[in-house]
PDB file of N, CA and C in Angstrom:
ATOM      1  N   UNK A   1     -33.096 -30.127 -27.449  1.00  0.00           N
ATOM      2  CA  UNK A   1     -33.151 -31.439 -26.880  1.00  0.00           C
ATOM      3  C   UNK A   1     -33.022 -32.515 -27.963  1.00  0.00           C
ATOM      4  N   UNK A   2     -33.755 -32.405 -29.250  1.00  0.00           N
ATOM      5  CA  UNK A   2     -33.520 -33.258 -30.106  1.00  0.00           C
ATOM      6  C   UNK A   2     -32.231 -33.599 -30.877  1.00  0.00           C
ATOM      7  N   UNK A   3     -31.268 -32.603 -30.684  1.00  0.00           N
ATOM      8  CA  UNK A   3     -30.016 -32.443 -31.126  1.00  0.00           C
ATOM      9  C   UNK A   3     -29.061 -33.565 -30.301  1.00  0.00           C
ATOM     10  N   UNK A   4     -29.891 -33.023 -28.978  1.00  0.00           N
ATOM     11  CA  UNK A   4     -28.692 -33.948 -27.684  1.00  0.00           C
ATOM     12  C   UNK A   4     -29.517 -35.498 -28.128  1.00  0.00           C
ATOM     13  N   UNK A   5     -30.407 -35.768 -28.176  1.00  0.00           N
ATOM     14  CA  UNK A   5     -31.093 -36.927 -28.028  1.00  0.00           C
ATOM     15  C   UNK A   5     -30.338 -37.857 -29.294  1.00  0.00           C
ATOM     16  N   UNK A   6     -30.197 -37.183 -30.510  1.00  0.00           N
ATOM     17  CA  UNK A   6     -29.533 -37.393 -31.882  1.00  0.00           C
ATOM     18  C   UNK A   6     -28.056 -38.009 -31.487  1.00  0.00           C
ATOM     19  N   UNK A   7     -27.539 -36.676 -30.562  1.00  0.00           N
ATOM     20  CA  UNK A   7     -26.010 -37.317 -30.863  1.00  0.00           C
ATOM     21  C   UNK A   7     -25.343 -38.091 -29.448  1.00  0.00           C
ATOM     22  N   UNK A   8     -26.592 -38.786 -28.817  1.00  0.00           N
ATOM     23  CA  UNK A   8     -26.316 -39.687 -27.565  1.00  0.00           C
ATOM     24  C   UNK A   8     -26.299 -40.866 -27.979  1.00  0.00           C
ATOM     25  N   UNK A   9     -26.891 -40.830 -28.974  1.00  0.00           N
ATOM     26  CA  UNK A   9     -27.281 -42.814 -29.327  1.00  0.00           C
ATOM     27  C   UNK A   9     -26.000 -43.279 -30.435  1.00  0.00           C
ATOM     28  N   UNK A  10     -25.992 -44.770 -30.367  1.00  0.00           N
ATOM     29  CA  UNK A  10     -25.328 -44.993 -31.873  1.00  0.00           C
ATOM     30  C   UNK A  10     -25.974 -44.922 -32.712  1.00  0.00           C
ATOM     31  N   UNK A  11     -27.300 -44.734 -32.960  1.00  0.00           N
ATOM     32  CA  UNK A  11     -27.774 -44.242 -34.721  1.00  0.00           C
ATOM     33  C   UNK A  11     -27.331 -43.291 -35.072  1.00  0.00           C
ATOM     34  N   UNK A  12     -26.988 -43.349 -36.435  1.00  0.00           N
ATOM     35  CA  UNK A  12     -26.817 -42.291 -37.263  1.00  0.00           C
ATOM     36  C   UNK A  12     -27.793 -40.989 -37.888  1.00  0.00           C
ATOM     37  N   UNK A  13     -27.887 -40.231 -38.063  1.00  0.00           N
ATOM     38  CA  UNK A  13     -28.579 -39.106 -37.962  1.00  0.00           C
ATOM     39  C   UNK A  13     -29.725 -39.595 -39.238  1.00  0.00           C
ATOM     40  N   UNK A  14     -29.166 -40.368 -40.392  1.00  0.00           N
ATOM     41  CA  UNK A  14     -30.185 -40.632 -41.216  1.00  0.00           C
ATOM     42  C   UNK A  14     -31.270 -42.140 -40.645  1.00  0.00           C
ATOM     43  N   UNK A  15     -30.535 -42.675 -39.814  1.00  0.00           N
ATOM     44  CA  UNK A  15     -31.628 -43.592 -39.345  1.00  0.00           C
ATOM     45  C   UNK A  15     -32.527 -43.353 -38.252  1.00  0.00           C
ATOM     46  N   UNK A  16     -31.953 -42.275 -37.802  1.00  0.00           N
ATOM     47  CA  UNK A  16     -33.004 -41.234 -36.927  1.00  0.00           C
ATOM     48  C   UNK A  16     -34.397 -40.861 -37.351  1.00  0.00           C
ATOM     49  N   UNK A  17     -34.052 -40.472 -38.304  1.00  0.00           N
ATOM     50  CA  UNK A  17     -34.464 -39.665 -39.465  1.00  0.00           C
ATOM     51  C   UNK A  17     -35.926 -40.245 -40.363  1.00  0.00           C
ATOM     52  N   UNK A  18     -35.639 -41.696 -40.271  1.00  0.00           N
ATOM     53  CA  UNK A  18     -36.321 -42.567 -41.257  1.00  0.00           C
ATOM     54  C   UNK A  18     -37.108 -43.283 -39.958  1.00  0.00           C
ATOM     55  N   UNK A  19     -36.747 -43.305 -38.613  1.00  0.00           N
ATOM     56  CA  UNK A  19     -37.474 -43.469 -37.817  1.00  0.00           C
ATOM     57  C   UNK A  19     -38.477 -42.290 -37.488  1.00  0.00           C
ATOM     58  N   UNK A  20     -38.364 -41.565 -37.074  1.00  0.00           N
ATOM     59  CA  UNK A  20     -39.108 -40.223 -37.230  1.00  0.00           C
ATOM     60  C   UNK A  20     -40.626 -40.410 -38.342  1.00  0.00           C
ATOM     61  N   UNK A  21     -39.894 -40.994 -39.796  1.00  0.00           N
ATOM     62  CA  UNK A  21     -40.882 -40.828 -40.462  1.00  0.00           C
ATOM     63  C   UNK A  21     -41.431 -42.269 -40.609  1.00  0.00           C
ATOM     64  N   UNK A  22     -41.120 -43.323 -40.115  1.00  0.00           N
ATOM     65  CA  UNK A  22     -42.239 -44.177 -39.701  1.00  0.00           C
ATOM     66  C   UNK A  22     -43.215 -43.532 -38.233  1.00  0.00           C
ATOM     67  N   UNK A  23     -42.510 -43.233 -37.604  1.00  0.00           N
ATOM     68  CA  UNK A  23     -43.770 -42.605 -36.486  1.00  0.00           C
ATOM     69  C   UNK A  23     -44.800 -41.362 -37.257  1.00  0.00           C
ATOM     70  N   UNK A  24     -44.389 -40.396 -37.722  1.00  0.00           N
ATOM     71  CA  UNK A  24     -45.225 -39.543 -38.685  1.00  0.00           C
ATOM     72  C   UNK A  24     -46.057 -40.137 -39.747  1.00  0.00           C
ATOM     73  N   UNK A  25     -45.990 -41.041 -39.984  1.00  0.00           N
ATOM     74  CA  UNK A  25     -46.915 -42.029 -41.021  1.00  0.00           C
ATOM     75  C   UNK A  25     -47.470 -42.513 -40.178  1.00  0.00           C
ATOM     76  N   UNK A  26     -47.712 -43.065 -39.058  1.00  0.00           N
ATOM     77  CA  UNK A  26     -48.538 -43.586 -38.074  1.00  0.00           C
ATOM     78  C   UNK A  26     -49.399 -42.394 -37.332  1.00  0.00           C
ATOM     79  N   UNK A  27     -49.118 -41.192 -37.325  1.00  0.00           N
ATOM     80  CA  UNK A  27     -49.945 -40.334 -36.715  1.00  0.00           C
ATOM     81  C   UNK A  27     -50.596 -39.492 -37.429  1.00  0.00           C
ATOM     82  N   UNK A  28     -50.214 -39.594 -38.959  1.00  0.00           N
ATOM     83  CA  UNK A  28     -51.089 -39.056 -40.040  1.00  0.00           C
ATOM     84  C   UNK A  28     -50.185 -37.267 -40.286  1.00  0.00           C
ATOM     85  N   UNK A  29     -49.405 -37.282 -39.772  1.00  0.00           N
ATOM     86  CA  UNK A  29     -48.508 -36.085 -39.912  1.00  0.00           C
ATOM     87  C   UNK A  29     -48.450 -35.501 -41.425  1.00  0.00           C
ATOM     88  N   UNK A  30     -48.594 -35.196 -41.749  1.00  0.00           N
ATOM     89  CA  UNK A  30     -47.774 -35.292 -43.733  1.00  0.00           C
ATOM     90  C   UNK A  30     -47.655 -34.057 -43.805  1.00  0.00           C
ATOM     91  N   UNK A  31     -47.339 -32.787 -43.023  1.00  0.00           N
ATOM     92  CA  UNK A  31     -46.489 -31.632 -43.392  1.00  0.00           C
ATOM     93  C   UNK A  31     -45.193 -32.353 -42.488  1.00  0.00           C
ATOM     94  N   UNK A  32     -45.309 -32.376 -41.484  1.00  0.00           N
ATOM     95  CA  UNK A  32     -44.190 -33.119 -40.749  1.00  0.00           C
ATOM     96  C   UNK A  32     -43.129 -33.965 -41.575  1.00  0.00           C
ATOM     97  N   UNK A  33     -43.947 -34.964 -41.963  1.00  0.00           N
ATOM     98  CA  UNK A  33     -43.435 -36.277 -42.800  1.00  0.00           C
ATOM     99  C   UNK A  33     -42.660 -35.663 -43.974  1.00  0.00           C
ATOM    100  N   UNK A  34     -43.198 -34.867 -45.038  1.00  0.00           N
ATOM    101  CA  UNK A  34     -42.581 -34.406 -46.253  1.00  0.00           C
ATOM    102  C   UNK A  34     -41.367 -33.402 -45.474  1.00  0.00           C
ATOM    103  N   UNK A  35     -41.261 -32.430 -44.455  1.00  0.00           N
ATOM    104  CA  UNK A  35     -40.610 -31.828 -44.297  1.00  0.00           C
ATOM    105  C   UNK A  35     -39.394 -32.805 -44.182  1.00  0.00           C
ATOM    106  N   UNK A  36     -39.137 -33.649 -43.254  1.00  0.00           N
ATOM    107  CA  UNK A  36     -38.371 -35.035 -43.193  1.00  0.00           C
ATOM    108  C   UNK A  36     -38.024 -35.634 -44.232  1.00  0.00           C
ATOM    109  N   UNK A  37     -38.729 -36.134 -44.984  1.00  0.00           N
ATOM    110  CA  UNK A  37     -38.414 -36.428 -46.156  1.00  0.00           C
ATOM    111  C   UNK A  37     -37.439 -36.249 -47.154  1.00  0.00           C
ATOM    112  N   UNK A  38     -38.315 -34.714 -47.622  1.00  0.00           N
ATOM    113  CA  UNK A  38     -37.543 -33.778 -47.707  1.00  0.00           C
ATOM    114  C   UNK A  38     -35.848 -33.552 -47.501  1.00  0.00           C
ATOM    115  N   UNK A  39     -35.818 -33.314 -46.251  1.00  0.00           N
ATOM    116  CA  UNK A  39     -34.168 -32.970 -45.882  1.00  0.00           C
ATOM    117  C   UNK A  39     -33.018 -34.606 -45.836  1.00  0.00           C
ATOM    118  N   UNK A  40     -34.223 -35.804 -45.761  1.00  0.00           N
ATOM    119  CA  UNK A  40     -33.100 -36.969 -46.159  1.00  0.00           C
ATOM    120  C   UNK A  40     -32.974 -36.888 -47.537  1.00  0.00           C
ATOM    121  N   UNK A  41     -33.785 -37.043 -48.401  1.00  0.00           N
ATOM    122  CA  UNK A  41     -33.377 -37.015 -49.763  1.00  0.00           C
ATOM    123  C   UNK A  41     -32.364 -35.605 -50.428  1.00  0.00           C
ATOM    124  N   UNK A  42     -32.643 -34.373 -49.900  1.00  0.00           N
ATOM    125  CA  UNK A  42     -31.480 -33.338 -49.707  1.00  0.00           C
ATOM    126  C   UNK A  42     -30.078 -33.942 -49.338  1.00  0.00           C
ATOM    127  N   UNK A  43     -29.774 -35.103 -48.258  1.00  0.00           N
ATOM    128  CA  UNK A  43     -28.599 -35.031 -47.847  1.00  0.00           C
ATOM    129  C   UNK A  43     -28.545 -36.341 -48.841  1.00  0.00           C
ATOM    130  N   UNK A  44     -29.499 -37.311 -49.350  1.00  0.00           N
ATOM    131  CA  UNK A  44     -28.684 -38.208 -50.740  1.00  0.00           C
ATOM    132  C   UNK A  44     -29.161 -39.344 -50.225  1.00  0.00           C
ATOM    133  N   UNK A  45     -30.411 -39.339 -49.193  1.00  0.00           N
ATOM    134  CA  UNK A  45     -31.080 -40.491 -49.037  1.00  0.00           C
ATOM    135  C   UNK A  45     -31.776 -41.011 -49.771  1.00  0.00           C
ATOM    136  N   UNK A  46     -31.923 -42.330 -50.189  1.00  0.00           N
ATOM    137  CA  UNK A  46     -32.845 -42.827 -52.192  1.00  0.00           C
ATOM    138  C   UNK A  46     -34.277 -42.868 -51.253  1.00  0.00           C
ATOM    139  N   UNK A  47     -34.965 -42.423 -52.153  1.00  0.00           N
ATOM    140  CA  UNK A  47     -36.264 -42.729 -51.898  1.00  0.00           C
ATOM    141  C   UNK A  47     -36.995 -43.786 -51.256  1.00  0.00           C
ATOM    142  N   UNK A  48     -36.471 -44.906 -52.152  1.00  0.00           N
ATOM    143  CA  UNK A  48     -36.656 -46.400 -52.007  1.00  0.00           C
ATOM    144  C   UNK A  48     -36.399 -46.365 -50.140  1.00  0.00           C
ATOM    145  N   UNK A  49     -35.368 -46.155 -49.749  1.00  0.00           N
ATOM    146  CA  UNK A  49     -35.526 -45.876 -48.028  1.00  0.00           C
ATOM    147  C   UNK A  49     -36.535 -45.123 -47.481  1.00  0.00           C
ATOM    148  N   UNK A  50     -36.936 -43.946 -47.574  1.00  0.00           N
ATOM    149  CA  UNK A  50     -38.190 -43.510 -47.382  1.00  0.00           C
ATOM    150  C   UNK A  50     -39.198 -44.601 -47.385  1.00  0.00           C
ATOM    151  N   UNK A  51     -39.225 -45.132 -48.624  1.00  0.00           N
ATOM    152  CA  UNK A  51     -40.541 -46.390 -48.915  1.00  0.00           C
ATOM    153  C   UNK A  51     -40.446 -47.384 -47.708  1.00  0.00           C
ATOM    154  N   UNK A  52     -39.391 -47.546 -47.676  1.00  0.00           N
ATOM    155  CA  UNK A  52     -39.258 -48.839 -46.608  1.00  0.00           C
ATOM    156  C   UNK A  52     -39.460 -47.959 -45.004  1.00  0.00           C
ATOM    157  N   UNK A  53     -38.901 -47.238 -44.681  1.00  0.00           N
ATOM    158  CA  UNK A  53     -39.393 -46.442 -43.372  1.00  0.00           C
ATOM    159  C   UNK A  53     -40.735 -46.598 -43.055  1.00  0.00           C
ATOM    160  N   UNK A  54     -41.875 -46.300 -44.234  1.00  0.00           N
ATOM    161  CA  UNK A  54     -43.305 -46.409 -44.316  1.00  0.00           C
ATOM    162  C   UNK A  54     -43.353 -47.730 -44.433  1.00  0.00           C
ATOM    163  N   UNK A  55     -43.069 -48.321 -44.963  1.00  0.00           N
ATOM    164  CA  UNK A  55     -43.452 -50.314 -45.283  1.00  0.00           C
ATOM    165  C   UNK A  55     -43.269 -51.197 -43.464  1.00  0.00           C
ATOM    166  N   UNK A  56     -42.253 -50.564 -43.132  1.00  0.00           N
ATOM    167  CA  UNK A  56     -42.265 -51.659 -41.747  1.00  0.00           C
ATOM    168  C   UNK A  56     -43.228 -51.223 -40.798  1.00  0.00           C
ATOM    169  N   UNK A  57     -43.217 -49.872 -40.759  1.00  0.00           N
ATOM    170  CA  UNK A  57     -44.355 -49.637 -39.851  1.00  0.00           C
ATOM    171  C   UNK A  57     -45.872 -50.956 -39.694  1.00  0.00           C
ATOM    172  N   UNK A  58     -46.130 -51.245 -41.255  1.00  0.00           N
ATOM    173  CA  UNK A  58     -46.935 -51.809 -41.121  1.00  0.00           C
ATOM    174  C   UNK A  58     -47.363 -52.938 -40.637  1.00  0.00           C
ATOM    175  N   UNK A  59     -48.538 -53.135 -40.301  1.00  0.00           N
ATOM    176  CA  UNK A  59     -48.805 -54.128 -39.230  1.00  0.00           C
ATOM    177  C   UNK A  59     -48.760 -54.289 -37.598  1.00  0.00           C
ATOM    178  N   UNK A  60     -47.373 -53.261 -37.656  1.00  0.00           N
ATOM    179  CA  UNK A  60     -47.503 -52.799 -35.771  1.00  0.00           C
ATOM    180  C   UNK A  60     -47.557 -51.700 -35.619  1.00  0.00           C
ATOM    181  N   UNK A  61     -47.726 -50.563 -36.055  1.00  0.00           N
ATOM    182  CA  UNK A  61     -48.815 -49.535 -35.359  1.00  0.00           C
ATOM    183  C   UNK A  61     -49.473 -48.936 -36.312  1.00  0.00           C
ATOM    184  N   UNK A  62     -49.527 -49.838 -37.887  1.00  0.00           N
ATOM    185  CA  UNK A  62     -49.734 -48.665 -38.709  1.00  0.00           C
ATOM    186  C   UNK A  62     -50.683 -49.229 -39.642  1.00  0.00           C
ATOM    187  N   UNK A  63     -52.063 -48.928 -40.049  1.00  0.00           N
ATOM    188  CA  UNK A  63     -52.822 -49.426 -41.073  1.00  0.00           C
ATOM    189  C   UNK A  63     -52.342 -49.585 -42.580  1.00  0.00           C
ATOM    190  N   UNK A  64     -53.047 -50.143 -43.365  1.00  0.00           N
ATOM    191  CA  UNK A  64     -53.201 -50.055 -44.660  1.00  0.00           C
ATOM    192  C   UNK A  64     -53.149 -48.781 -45.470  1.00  0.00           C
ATOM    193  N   UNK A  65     -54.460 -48.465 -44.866  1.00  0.00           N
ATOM    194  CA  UNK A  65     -54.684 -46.993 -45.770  1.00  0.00           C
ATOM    195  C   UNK A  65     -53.344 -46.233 -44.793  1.00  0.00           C
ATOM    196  N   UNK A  66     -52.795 -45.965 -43.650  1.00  0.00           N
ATOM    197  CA  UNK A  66     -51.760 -45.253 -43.624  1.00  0.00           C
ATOM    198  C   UNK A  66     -50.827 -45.243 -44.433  1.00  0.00           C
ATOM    199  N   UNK A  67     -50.726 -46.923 -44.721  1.00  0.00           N
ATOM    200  CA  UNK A  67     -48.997 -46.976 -45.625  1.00  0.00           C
ATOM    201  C   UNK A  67     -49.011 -46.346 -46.998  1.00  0.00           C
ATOM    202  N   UNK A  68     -50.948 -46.547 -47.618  1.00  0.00           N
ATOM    203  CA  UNK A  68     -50.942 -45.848 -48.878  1.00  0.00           C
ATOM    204  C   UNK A  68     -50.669 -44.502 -48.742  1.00  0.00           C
ATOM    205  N   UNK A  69     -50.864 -43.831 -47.449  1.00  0.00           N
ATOM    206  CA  UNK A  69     -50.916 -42.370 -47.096  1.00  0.00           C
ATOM    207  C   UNK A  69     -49.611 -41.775 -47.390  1.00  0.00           C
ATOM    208  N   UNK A  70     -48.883 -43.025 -46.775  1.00  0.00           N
ATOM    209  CA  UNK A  70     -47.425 -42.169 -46.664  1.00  0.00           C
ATOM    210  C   UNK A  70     -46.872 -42.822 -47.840  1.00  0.00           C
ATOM    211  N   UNK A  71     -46.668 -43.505 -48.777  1.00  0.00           N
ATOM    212  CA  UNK A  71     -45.826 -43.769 -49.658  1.00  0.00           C
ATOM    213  C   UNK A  71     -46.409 -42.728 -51.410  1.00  0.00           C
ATOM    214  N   UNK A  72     -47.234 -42.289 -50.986  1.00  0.00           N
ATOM    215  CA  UNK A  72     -48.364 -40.987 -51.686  1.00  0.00           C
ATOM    216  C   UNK A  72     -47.131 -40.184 -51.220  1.00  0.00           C
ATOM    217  N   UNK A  73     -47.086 -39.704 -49.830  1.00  0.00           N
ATOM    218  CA  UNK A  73     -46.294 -38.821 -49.583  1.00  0.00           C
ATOM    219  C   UNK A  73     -44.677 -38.947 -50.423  1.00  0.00           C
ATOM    220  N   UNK A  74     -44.459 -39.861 -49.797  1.00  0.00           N
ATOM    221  CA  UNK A  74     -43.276 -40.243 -50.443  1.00  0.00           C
ATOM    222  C   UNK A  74     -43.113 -40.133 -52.206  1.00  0.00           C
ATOM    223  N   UNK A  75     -44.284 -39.911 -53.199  1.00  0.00           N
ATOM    224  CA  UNK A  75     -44.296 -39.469 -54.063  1.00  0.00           C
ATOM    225  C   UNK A  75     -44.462 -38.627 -54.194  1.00  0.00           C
ATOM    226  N   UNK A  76     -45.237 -37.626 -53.726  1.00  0.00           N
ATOM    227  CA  UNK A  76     -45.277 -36.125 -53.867  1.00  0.00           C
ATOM    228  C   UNK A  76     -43.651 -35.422 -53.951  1.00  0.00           C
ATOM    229  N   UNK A  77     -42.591 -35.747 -52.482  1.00  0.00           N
ATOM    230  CA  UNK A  77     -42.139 -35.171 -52.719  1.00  0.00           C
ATOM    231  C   UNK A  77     -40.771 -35.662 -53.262  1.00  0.00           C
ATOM    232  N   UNK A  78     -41.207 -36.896 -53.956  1.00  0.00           N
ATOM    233  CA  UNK A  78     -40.264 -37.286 -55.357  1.00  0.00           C
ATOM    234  C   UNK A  78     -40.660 -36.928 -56.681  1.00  0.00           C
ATOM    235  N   UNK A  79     -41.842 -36.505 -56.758  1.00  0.00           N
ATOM    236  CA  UNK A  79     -42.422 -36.641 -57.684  1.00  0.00           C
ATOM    237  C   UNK A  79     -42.509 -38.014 -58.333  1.00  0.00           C
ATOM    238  N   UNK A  80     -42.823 -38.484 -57.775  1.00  0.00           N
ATOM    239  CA  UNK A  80     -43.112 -40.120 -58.244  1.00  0.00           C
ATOM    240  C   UNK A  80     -42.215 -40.814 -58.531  1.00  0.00           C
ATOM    241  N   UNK A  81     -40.999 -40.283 -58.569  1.00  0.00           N
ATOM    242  CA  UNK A  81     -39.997 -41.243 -58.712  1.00  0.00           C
ATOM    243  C   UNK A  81     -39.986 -42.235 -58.211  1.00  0.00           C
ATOM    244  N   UNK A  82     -38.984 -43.599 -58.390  1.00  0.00           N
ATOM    245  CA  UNK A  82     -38.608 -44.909 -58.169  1.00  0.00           C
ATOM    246  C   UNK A  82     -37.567 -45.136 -58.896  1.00  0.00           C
TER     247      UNK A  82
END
């Protein structure tokens, strides 16, 4: 179903993708989230997008300490890069 849901819309599979992981940063997911992660930065997504996926969330559904949660994440599986 998520395949069909993917290739019905005009988003592109990586802005899918980065949506996904603003909702997983809002529900506290972080095997979820890194797995995601993960496979955008595999296909040549910069990090810095990841960061921002987690950054807008904030304020409408997503705390403080979440955004530190997930941009943590977002270093783990950069290894801290920037």
């Amino acid at each position: 179903m998520r395949k069909a849901v993917l290739a019905a819309g005009p988003l592109d599979a990586h802005t899918c993708e980065l949506i996904a992981l603003g909702a997983l940063v809002t529900t506290g997911n972080e095997a979820s989230f890194k797995t995601h992660a993960r496979r955008l930065l595999k296909e040549g997504v910069a990090a810095d997008a990841l960061r921002q996926a987690v950054l807008v969330t904030f304020g409408a559904t997503t705390t403080f300490s979440q955004i530190s949660d997930g941009l943590h994440w977002v270093d783990d599986v950069t290894g801290g890069t920037r």
